[in-house]
C-alpha atoms as a PDB file:
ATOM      1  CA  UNK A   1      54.467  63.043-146.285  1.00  0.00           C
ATOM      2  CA  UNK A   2      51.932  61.082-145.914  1.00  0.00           C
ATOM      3  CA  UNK A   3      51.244  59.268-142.237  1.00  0.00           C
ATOM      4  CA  UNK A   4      51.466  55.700-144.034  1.00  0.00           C
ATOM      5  CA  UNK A   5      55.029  55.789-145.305  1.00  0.00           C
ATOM      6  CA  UNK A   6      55.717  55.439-141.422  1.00  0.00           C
ATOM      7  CA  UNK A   7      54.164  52.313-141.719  1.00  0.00           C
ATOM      8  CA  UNK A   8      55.161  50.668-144.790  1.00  0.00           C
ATOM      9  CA  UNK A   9      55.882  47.267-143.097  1.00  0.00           C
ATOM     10  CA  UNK A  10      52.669  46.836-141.439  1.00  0.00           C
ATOM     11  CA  UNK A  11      51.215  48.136-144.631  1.00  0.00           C
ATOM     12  CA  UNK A  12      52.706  44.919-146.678  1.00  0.00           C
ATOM     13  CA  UNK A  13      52.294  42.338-143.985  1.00  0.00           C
ATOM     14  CA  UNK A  14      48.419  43.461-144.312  1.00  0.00           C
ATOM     15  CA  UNK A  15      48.451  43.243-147.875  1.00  0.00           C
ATOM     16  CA  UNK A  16      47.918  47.241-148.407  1.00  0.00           C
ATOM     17  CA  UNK A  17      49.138  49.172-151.449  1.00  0.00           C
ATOM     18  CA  UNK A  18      48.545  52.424-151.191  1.00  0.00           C
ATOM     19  CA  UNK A  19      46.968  54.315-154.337  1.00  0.00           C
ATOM     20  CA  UNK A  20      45.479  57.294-155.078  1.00  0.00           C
ATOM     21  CA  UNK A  21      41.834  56.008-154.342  1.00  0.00           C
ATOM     22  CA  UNK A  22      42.846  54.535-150.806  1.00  0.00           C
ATOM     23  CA  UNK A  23      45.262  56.865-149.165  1.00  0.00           C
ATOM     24  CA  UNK A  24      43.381  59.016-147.650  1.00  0.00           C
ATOM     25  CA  UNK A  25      41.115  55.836-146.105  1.00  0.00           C
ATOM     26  CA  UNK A  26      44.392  54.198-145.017  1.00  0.00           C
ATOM     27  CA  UNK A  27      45.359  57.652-143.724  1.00  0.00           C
ATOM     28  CA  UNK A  28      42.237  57.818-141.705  1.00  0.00           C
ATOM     29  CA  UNK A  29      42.146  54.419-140.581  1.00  0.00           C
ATOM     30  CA  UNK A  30      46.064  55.177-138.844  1.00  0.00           C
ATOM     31  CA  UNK A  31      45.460  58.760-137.701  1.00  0.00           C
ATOM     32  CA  UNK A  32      42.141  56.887-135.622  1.00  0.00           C
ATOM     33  CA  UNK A  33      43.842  53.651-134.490  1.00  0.00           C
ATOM     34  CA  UNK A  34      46.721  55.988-133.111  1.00  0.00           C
ATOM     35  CA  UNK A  35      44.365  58.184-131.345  1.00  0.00           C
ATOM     36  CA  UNK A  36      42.652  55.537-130.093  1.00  0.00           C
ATOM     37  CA  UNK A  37      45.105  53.868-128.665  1.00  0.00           C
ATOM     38  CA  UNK A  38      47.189  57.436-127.074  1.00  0.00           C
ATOM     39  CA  UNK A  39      43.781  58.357-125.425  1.00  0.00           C
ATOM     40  CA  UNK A  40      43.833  54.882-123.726  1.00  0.00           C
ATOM     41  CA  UNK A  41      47.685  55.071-122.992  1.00  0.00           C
ATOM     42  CA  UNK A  42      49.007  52.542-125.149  1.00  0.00           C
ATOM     43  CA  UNK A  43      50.789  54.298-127.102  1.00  0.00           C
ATOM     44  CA  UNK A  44      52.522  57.785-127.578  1.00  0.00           C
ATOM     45  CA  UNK A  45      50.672  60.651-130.090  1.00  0.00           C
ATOM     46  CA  UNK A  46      54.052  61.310-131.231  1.00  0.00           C
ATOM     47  CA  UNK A  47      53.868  59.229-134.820  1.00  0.00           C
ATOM     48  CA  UNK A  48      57.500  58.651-134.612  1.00  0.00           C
ATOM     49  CA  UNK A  49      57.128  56.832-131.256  1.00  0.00           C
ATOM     50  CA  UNK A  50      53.254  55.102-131.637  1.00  0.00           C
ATOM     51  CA  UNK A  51      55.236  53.795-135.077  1.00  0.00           C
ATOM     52  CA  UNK A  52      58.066  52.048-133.116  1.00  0.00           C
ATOM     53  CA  UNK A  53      55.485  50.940-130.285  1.00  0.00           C
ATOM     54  CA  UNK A  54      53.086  49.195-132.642  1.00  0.00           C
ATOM     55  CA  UNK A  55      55.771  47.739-134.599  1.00  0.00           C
ATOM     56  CA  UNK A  56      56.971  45.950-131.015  1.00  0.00           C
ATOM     57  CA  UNK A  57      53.488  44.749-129.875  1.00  0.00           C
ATOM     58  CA  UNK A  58      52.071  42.114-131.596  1.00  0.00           C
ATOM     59  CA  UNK A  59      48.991  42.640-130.215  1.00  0.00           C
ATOM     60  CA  UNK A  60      48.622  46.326-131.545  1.00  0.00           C
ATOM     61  CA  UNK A  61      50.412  45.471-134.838  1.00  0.00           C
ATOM     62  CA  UNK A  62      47.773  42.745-135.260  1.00  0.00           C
ATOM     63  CA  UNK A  63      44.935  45.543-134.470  1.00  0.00           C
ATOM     64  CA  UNK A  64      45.917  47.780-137.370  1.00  0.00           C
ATOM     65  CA  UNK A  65      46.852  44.649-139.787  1.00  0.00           C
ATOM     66  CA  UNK A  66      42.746  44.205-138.823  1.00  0.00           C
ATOM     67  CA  UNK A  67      41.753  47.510-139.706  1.00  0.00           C
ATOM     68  CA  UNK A  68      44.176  47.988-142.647  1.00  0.00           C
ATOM     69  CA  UNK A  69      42.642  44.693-144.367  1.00  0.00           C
ATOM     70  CA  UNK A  70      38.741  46.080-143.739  1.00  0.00           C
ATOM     71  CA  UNK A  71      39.448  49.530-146.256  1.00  0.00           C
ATOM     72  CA  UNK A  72      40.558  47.859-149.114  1.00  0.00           C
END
């Protein structure tokens, strides 16, 4: 499974369908927002947890949204 289908909400709100030319851009973009934001204790590695944490902050949903938007 790819990391994306645990965000498929944030993907629509930014506007993201995933196909076979971006998925593994959207892949890297959420593997290095999610490191990111563990290594400055944010949010949990675990992609089951950093999905429900970034899902409750607006501010980090926001952040991703950002990123998302700037691959495709």
């Amino acid at each position: 499974m790819g990391c994306w289908k645990w965000f498929n909400s944030v993907l629509k709100e930014a506007g993201v369908q995933i196909t076979k030319e971006n998925k593994n851009a959207v892949e890297q973009v959420i593997h290095g927002y999610i490191g990111e934001q563990a290594s400055y204790g944010r949010c949990s590695a675990d992609w089951r947890q950093a999905r429900k944490e970034i899902n409750e902050s607006p501010e980090m949903r926001k952040e991703l949204i950002e990123k998302l938007k700037a691959v495709v």
